[in-house]
PDB file of N, CA and C in Angstrom:
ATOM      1  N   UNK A   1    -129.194  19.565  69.575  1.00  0.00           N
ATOM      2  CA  UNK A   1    -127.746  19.641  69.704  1.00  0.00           C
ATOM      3  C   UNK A   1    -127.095  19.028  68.471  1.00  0.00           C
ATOM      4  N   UNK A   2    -126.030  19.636  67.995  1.00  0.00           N
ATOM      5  CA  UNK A   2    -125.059  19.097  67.088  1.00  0.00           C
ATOM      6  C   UNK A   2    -124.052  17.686  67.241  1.00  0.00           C
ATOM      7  N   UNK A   3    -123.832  17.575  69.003  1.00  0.00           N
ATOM      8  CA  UNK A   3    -123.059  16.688  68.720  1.00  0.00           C
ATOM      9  C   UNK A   3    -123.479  15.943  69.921  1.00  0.00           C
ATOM     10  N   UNK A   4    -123.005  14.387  69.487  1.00  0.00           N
ATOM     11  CA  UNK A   4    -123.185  13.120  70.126  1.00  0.00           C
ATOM     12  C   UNK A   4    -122.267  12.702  70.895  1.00  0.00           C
ATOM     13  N   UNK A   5    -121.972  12.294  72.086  1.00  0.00           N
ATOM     14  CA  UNK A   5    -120.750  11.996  73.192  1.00  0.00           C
ATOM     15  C   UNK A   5    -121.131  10.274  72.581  1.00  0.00           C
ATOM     16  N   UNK A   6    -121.412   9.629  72.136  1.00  0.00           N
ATOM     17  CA  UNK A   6    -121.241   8.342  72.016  1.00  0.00           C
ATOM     18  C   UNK A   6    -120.444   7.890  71.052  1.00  0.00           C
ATOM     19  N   UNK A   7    -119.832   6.614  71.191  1.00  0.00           N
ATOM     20  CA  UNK A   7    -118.673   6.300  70.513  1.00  0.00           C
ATOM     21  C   UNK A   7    -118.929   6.223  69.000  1.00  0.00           C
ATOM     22  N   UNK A   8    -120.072   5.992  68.976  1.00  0.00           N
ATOM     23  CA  UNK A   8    -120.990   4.935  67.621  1.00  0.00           C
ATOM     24  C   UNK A   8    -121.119   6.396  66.554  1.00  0.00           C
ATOM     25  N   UNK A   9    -121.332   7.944  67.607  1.00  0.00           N
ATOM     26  CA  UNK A   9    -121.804   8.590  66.850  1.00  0.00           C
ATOM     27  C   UNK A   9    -120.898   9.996  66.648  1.00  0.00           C
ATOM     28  N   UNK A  10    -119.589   9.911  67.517  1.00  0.00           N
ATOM     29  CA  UNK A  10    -118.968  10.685  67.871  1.00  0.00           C
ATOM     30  C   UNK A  10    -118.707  11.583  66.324  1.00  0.00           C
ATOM     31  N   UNK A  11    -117.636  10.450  65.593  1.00  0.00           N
ATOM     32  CA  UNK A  11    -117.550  10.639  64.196  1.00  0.00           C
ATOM     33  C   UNK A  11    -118.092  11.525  63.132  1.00  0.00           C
ATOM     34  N   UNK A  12    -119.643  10.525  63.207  1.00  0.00           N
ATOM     35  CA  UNK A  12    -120.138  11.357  62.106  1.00  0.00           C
ATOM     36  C   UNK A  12    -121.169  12.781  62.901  1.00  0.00           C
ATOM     37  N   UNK A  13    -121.278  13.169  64.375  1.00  0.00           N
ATOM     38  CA  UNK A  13    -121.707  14.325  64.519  1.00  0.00           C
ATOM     39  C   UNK A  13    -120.506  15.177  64.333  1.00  0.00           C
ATOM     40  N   UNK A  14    -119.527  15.685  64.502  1.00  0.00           N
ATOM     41  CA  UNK A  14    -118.887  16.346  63.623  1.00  0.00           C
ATOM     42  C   UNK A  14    -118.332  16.318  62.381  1.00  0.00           C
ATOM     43  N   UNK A  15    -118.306  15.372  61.806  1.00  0.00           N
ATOM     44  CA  UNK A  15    -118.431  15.500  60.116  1.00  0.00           C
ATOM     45  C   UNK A  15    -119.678  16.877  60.276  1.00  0.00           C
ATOM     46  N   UNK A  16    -121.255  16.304  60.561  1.00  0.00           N
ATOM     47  CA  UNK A  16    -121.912  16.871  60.516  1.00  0.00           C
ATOM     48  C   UNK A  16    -121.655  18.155  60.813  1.00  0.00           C
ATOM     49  N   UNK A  17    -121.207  18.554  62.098  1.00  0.00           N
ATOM     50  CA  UNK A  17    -120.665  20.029  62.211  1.00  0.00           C
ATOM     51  C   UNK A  17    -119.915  20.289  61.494  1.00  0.00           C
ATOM     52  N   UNK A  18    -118.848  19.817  61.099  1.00  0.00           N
ATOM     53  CA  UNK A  18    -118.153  20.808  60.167  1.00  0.00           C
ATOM     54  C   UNK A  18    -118.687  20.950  58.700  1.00  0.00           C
ATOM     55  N   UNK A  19    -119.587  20.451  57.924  1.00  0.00           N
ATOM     56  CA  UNK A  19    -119.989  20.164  56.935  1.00  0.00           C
ATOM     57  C   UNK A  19    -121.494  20.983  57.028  1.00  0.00           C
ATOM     58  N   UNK A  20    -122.413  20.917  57.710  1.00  0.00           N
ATOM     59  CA  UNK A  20    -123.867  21.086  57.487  1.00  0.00           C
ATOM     60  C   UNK A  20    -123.963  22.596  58.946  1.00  0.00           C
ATOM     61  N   UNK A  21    -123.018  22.433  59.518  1.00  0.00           N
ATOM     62  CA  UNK A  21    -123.447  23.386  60.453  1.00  0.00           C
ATOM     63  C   UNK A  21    -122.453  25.116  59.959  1.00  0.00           C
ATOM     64  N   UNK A  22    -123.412  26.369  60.172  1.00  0.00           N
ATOM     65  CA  UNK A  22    -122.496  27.233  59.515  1.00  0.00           C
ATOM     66  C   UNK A  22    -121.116  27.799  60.216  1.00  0.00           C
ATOM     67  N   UNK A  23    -120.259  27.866  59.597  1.00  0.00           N
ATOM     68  CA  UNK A  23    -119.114  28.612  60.404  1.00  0.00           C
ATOM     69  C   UNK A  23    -118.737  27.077  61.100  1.00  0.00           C
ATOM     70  N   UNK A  24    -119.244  25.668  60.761  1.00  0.00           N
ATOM     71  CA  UNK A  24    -118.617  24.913  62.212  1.00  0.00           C
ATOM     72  C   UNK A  24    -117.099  24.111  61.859  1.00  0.00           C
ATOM     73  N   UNK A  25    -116.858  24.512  60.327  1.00  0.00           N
ATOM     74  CA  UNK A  25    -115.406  23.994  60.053  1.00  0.00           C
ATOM     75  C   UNK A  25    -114.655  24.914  61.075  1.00  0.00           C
ATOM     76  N   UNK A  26    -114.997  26.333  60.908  1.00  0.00           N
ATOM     77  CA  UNK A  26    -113.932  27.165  61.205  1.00  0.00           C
ATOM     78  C   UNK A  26    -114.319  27.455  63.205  1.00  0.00           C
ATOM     79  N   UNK A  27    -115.090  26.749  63.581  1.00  0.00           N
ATOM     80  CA  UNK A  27    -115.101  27.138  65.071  1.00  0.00           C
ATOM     81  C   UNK A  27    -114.434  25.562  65.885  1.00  0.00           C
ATOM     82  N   UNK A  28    -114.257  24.825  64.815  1.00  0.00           N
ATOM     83  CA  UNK A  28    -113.526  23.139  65.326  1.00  0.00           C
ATOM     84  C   UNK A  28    -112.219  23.498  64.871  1.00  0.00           C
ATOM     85  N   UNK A  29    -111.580  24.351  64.085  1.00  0.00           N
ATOM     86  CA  UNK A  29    -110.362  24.574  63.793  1.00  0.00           C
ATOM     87  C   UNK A  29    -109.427  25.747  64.740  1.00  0.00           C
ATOM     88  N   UNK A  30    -110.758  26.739  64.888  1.00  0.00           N
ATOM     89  CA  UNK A  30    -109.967  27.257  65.961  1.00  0.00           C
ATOM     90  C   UNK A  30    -109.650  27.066  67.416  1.00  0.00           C
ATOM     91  N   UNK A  31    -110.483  25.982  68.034  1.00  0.00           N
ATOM     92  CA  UNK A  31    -110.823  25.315  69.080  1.00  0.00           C
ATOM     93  C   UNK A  31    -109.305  24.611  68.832  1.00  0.00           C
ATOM     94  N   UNK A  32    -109.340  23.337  68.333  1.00  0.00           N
ATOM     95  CA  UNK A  32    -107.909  22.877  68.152  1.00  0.00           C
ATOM     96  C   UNK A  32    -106.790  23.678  68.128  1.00  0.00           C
ATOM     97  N   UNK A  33    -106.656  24.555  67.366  1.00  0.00           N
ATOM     98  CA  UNK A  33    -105.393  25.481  67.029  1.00  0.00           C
ATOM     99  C   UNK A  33    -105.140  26.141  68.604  1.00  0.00           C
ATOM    100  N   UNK A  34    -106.354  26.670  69.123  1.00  0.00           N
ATOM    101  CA  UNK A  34    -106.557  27.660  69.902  1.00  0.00           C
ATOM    102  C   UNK A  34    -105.613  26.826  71.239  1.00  0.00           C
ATOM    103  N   UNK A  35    -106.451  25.448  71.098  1.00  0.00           N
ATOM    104  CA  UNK A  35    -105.830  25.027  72.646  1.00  0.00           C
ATOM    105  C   UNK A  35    -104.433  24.423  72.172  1.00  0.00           C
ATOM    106  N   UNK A  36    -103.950  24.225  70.929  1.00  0.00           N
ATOM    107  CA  UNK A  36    -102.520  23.911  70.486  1.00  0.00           C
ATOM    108  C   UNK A  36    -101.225  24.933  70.914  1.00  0.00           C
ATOM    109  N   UNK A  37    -102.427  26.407  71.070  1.00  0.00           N
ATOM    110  CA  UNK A  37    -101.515  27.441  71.188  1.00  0.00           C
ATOM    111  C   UNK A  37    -101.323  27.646  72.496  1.00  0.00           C
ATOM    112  N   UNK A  38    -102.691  27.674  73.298  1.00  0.00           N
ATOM    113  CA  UNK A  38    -102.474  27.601  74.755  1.00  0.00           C
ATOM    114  C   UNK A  38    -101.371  26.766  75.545  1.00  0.00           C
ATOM    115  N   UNK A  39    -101.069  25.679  75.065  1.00  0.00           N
ATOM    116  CA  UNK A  39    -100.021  24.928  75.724  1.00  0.00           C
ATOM    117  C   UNK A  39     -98.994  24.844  75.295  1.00  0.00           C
ATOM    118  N   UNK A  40     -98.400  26.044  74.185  1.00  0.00           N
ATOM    119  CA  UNK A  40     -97.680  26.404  73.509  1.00  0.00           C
ATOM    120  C   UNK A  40     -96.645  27.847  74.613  1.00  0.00           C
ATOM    121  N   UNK A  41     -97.602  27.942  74.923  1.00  0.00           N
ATOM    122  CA  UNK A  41     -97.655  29.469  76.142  1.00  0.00           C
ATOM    123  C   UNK A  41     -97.571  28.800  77.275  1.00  0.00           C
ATOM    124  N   UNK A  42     -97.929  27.693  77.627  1.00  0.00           N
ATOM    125  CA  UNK A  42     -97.709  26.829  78.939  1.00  0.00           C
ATOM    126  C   UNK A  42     -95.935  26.533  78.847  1.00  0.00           C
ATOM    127  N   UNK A  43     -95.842  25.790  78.088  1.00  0.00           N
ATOM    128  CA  UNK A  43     -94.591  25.426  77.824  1.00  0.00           C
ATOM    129  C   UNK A  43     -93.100  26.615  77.716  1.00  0.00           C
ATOM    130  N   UNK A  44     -93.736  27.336  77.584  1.00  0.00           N
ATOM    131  CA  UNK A  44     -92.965  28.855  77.200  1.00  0.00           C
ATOM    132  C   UNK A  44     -92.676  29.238  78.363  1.00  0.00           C
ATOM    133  N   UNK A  45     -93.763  29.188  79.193  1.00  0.00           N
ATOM    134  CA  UNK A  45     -94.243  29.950  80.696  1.00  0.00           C
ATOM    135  C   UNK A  45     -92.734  29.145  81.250  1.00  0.00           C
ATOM    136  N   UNK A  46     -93.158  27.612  81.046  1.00  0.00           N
ATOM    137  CA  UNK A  46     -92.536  26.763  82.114  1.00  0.00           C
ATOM    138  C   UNK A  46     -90.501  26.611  81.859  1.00  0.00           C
ATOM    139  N   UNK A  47     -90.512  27.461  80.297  1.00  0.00           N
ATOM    140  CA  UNK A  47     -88.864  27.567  79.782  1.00  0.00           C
ATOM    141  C   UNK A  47     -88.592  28.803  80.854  1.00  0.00           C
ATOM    142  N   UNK A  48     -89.547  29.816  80.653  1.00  0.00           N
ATOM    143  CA  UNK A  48     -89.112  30.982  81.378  1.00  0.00           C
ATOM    144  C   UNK A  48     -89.007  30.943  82.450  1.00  0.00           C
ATOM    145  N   UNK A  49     -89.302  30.028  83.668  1.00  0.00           N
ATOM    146  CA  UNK A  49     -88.948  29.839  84.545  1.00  0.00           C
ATOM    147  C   UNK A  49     -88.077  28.961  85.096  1.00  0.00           C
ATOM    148  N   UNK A  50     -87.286  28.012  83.872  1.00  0.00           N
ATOM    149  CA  UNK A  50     -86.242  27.402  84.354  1.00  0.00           C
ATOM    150  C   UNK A  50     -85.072  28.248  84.065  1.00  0.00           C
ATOM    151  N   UNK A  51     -85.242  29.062  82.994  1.00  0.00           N
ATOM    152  CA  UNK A  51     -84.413  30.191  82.581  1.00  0.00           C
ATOM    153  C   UNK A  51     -83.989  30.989  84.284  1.00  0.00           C
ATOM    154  N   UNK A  52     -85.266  31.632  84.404  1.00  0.00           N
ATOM    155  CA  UNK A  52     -84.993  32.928  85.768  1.00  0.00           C
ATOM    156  C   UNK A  52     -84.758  32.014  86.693  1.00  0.00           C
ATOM    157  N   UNK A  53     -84.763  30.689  86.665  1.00  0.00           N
ATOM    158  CA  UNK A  53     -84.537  30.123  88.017  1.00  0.00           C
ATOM    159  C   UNK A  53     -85.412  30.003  89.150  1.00  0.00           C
ATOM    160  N   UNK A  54     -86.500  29.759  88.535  1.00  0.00           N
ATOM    161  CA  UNK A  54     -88.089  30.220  89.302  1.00  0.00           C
ATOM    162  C   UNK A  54     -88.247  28.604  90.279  1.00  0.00           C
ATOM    163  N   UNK A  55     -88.192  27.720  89.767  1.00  0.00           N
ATOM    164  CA  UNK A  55     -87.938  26.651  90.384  1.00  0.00           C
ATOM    165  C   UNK A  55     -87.419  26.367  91.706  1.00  0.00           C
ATOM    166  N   UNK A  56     -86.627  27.746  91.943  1.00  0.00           N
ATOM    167  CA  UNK A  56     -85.986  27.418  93.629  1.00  0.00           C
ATOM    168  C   UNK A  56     -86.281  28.023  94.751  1.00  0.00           C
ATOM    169  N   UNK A  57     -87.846  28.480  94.373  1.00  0.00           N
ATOM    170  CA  UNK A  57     -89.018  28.768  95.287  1.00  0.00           C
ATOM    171  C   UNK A  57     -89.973  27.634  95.080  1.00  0.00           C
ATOM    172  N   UNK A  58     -89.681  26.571  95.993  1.00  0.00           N
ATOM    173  CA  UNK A  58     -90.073  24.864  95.599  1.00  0.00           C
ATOM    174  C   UNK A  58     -92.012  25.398  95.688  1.00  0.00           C
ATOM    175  N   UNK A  59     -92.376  25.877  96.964  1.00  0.00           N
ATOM    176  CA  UNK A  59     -93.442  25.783  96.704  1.00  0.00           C
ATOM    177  C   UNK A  59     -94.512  26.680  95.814  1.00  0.00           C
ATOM    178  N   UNK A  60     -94.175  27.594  95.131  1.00  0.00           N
ATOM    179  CA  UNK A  60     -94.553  28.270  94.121  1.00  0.00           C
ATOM    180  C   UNK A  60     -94.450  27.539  92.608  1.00  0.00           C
ATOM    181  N   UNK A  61     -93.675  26.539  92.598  1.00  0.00           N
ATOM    182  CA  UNK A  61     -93.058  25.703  91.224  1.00  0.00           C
ATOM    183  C   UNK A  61     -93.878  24.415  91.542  1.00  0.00           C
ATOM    184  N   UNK A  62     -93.971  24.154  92.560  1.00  0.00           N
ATOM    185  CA  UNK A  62     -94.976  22.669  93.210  1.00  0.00           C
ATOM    186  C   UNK A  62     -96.369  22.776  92.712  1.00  0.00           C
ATOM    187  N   UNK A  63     -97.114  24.098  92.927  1.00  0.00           N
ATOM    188  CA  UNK A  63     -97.875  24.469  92.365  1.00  0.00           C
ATOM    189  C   UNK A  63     -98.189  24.940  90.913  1.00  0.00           C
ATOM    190  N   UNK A  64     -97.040  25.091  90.420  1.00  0.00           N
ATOM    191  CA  UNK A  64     -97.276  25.221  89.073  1.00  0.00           C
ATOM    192  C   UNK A  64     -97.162  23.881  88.327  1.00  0.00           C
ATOM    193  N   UNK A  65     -96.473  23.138  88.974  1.00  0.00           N
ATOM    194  CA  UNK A  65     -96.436  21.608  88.416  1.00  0.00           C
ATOM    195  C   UNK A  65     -97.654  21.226  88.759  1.00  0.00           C
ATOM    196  N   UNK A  66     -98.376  20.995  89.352  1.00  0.00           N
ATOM    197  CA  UNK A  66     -99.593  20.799  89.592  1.00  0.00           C
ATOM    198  C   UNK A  66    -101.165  21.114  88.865  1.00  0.00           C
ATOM    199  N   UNK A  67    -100.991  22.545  88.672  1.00  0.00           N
ATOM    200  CA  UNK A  67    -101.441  23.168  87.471  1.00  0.00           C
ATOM    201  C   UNK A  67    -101.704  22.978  86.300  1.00  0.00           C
ATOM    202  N   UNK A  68    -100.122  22.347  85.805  1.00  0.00           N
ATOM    203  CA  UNK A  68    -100.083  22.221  84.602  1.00  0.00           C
ATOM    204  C   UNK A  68    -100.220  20.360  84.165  1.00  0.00           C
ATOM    205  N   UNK A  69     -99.916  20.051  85.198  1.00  0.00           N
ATOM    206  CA  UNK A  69    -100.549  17.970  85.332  1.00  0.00           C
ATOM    207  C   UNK A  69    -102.169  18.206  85.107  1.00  0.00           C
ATOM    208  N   UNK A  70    -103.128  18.816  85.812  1.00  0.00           N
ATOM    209  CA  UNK A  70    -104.149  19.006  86.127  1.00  0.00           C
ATOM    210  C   UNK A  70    -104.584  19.846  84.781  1.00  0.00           C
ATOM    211  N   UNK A  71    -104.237  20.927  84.001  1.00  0.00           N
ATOM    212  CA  UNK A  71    -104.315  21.012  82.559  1.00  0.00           C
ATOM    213  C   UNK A  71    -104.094  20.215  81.519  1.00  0.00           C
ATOM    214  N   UNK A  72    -103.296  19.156  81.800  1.00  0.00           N
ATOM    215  CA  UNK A  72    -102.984  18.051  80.687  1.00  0.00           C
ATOM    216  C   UNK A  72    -103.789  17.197  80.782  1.00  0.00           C
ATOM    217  N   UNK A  73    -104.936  16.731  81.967  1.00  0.00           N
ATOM    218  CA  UNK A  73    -105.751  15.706  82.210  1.00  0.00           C
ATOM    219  C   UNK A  73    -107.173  16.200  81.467  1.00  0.00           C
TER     220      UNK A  73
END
């Protein structure tokens, strides 16, 4: 395996990936970007429904608050 879950080694196993492993700059950049964008579209989701007024179907919006707490964790 490429990478280390420990604190000591977290660091330098991705240096290592992005440096020694092929393609692994560009699969840690799109990973970041990727989920930067995903909650980019969350947030969008959650304008468009204060917009339409989606909110005043409490338990359909209860659940989406929920959703999206439970995506941020």
């Amino acid at each position: 395996t490429h990478y280390a879950a420990d604190t000591s080694l977290a660091f330098s196993s991705v240096s290592h990936m992005c440096r020694d492993v092929q393609f692994g700059w560009l699969i840690r950049n799109l990973h970041a970007n990727g989920a930067s964008l995903f909650f980019i579209c969350i947030y969008l989701h959650i304008g468009r429904g204060f917009y339409y007024g989606s909110y005043l179907n409490k338990e359909t919006w209860n659940v989406g608050v929920i959703l999206l707490l439970l995506l941020m964790a």
